[in-house]
N, C-alpha and C. Protein backbone atom coordinates (compact mmCIF):
# COMPACT_ATOMS: atom_id res chain seq x y z
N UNK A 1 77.92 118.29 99.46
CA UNK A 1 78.99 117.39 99.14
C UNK A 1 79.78 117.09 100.41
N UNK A 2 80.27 115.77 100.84
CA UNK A 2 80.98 115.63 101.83
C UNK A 2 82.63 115.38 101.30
N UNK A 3 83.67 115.82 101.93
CA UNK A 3 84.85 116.13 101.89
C UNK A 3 85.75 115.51 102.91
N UNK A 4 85.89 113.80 102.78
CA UNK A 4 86.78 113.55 103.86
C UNK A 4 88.23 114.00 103.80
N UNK A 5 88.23 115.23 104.11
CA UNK A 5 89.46 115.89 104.65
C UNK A 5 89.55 116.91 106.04
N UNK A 6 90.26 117.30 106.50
CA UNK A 6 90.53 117.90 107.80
C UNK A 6 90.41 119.41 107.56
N UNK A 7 89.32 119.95 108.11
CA UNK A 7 88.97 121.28 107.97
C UNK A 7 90.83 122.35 108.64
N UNK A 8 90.62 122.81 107.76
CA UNK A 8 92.18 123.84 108.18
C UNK A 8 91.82 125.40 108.74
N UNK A 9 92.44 125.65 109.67
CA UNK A 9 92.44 126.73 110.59
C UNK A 9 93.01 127.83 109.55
N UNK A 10 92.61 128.82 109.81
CA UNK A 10 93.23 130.30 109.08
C UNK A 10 94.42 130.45 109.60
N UNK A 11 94.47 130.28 111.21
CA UNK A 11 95.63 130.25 111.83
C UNK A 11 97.34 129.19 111.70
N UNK A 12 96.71 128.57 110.91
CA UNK A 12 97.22 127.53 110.21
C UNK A 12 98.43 127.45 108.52
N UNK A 13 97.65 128.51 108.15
CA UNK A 13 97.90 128.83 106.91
C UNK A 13 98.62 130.03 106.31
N UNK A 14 99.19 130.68 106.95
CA UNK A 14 100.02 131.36 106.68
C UNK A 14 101.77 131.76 107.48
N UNK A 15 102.75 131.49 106.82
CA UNK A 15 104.16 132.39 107.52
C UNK A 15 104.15 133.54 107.67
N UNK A 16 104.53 134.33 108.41
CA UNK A 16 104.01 135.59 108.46
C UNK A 16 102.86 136.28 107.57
N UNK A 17 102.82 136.97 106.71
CA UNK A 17 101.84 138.30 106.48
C UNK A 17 101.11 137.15 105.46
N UNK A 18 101.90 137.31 104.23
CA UNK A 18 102.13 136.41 103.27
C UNK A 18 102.26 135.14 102.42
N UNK A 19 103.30 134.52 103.05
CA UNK A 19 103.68 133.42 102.73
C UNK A 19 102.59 132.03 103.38
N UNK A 20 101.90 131.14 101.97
CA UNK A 20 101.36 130.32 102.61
C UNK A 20 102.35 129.22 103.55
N UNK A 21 101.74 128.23 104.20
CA UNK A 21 102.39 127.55 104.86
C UNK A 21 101.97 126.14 104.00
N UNK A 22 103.32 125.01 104.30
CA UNK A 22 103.03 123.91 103.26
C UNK A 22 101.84 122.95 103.80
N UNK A 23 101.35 123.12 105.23
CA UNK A 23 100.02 122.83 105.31
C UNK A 23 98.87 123.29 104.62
N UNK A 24 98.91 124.84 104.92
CA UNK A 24 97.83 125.18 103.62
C UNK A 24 97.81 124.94 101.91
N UNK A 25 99.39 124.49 101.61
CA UNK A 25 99.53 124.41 100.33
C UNK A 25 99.45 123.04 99.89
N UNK A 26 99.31 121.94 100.76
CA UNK A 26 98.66 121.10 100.62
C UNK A 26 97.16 120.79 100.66
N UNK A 27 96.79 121.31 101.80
CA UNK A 27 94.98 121.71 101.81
C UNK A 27 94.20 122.02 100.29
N UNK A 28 94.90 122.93 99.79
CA UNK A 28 94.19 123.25 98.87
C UNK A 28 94.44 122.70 97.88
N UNK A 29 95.41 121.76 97.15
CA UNK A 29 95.67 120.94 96.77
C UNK A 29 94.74 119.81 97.06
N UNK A 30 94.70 118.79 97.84
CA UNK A 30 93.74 118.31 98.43
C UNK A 30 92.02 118.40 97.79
N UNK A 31 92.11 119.66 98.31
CA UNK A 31 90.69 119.81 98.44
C UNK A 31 89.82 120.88 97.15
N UNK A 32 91.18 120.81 95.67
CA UNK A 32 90.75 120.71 94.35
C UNK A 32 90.34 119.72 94.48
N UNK A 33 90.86 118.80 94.53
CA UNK A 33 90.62 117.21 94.40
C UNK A 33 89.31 116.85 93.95
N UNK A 34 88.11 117.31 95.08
CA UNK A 34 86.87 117.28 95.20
C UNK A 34 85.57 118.42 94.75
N UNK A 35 86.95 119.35 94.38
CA UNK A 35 85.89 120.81 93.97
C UNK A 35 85.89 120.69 92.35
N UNK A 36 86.73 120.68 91.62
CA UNK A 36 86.97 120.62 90.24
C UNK A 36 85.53 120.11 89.67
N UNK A 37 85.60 120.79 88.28
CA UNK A 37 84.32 120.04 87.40
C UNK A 37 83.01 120.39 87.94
N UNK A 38 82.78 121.27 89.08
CA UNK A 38 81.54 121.96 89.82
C UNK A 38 81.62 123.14 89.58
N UNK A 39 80.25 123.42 88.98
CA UNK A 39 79.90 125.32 89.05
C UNK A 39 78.33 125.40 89.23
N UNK A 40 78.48 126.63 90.28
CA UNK A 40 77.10 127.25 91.19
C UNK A 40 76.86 128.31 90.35
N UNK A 41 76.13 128.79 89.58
CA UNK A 41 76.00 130.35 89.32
C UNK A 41 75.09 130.88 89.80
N UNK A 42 75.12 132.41 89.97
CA UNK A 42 74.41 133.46 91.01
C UNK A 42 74.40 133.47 92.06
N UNK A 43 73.63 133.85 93.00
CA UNK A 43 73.49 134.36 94.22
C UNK A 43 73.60 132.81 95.39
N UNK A 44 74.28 132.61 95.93
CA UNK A 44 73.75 131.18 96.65
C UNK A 44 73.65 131.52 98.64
N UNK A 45 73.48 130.16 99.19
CA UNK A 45 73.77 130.28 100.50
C UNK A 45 74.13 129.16 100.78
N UNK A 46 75.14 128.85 101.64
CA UNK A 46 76.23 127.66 102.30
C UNK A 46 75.97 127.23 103.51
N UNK A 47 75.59 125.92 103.67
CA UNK A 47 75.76 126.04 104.85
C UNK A 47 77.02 124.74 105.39
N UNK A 48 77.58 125.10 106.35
CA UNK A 48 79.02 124.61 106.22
C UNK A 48 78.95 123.59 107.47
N UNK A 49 79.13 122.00 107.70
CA UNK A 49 79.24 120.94 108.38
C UNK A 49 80.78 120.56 108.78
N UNK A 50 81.30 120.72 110.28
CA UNK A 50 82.90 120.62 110.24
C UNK A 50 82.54 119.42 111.47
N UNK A 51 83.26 118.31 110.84
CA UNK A 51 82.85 117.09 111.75
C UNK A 51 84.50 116.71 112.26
N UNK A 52 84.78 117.38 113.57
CA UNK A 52 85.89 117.34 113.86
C UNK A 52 86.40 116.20 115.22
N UNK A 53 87.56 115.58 115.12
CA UNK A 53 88.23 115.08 115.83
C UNK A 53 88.57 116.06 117.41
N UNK A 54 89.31 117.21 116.93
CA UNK A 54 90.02 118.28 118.13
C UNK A 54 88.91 119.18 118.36
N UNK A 55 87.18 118.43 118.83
CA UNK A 55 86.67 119.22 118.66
C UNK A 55 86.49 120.63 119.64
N UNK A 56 86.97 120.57 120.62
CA UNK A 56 86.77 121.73 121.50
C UNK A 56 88.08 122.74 121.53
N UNK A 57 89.03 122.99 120.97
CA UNK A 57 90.15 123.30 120.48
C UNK A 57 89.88 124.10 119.19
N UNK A 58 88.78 124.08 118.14
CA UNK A 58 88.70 124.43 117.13
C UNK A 58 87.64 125.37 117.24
N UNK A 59 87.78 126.94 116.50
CA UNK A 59 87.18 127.79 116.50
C UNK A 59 86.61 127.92 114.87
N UNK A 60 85.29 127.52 115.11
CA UNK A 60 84.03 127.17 114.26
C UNK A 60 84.81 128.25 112.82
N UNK A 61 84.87 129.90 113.06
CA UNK A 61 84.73 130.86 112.13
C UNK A 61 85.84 130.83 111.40
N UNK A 62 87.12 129.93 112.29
CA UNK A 62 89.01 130.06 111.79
C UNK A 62 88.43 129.23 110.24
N UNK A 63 87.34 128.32 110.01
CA UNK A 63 87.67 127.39 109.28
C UNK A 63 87.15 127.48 108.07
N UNK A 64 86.09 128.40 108.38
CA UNK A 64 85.45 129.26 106.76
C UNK A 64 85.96 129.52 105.88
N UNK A 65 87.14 131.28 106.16
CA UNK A 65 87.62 131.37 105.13
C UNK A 65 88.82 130.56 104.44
N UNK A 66 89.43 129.64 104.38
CA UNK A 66 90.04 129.01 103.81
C UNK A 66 89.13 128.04 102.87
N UNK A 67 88.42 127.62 103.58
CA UNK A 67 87.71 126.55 102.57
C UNK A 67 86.85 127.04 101.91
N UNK A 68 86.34 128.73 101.71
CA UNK A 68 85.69 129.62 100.99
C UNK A 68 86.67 130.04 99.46
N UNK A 69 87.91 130.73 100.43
CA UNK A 69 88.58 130.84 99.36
C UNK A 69 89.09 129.99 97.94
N UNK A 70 89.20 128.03 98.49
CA UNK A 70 89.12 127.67 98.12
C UNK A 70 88.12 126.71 96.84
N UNK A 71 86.97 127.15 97.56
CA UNK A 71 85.98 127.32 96.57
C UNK A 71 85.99 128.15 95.55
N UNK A 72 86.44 129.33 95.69
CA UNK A 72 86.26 130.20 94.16
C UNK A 72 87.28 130.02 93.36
N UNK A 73 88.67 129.41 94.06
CA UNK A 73 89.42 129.19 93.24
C UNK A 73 89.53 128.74 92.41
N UNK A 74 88.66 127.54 92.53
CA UNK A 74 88.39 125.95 92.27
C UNK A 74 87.88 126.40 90.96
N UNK A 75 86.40 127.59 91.50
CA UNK A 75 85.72 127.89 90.13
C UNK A 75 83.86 126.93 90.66
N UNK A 76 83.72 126.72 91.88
CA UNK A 76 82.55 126.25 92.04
C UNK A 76 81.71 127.18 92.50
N UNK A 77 82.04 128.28 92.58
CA UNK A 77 81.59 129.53 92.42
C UNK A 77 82.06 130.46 92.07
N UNK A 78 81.65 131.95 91.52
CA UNK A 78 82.90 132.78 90.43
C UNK A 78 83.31 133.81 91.39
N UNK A 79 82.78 134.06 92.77
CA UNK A 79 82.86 135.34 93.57
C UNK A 79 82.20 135.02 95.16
N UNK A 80 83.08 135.23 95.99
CA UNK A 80 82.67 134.94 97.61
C UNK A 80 81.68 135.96 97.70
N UNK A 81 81.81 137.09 97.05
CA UNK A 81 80.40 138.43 97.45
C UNK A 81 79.53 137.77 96.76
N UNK A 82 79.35 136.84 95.94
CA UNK A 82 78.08 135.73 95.75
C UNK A 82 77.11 135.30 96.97
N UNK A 83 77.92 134.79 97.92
CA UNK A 83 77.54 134.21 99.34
C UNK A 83 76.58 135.41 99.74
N UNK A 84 75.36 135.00 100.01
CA UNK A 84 74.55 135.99 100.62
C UNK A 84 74.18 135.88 102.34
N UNK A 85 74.15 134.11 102.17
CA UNK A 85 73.85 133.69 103.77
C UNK A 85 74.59 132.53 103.80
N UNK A 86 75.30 132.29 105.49
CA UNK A 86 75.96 131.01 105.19
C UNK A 86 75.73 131.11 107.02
N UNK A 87 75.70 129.56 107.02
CA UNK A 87 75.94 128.86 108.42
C UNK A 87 77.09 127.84 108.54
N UNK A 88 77.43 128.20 109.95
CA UNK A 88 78.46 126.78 109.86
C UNK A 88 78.26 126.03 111.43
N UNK A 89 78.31 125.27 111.64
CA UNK A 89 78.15 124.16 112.65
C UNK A 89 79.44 123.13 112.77
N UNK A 90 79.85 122.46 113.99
CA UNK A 90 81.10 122.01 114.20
C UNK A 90 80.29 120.72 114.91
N UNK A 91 81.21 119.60 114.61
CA UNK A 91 80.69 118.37 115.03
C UNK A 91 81.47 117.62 116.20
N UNK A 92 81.95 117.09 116.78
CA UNK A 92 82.78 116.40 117.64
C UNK A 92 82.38 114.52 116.67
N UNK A 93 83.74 114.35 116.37
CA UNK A 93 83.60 112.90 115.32
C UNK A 93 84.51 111.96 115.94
N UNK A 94 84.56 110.82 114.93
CA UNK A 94 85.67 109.74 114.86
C UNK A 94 86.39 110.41 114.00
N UNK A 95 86.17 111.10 113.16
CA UNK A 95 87.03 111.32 111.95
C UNK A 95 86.52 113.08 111.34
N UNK A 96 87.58 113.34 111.22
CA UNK A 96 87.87 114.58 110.15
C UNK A 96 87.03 114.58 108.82
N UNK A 97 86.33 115.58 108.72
CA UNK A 97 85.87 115.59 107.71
C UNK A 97 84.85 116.86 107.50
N UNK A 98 84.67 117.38 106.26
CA UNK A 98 83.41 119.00 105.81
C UNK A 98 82.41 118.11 105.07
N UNK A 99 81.23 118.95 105.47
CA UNK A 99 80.34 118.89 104.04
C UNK A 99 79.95 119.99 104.25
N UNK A 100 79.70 120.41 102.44
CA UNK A 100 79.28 121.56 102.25
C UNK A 100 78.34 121.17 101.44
N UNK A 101 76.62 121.97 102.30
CA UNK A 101 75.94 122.61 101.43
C UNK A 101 75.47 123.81 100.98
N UNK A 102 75.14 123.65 99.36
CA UNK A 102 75.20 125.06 98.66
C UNK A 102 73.44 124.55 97.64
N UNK A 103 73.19 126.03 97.89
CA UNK A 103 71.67 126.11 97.47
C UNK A 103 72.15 127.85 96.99
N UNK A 104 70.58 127.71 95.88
CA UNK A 104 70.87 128.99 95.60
C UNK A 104 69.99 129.97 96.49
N UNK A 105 70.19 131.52 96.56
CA UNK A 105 69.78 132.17 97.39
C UNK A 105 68.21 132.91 97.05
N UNK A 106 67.36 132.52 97.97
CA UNK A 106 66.02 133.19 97.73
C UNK A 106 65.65 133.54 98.76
């Protein structure tokens, strides 16, 4: 699935320990948007497309778990210890934007 939205940094997303930040609390907002009404069941593997604008500035691994977490939230998968194998790759673009693909795991 492709996701024209702006992949979000881990570093990004939180006030201290705790507290999200209203960037991340928009992100995920957002990026129900496009997850809702999808479910994976069992074992799968991801592989993760970050087609970025700031591309040499952005650290490939910051951008996983957020948009992981946000996946199970969503409910397009029921459990991140689901994930058995995942890749991710970073793009240098015109424009911001993820795709995620998800296959199941064999």
């Amino acid at each position: 699935m492709e996701i024209p939205l702006k992949a979000l940094s881990v570093n990004c997303a939180f006030q201290g320990r705790r507290f999200k930040t209203k960037e991340y609390k928009d992100y995920e907002k957002d990026l129900s948007w496009f997850l809702k009404g999808k479910k994976i069941e069992g074992e799968i593997e991801i592989h993760y497309k970050f087609f970025l604008k700031n591309f040499a500035r952005t650290d490939v691994s910051n951008l996983i778990k957020l948009l992981e977490d946000c996946i199970v939230k969503n409910g397009l998968i029921t459990d991140d210890r689901k994930v058995k194998r995942f890749t991710a790759e970073k793009f240098k673009s015109e424009e911001d934007k993820m795709e995620i693909i998800i296959t199941k795991y064999s």
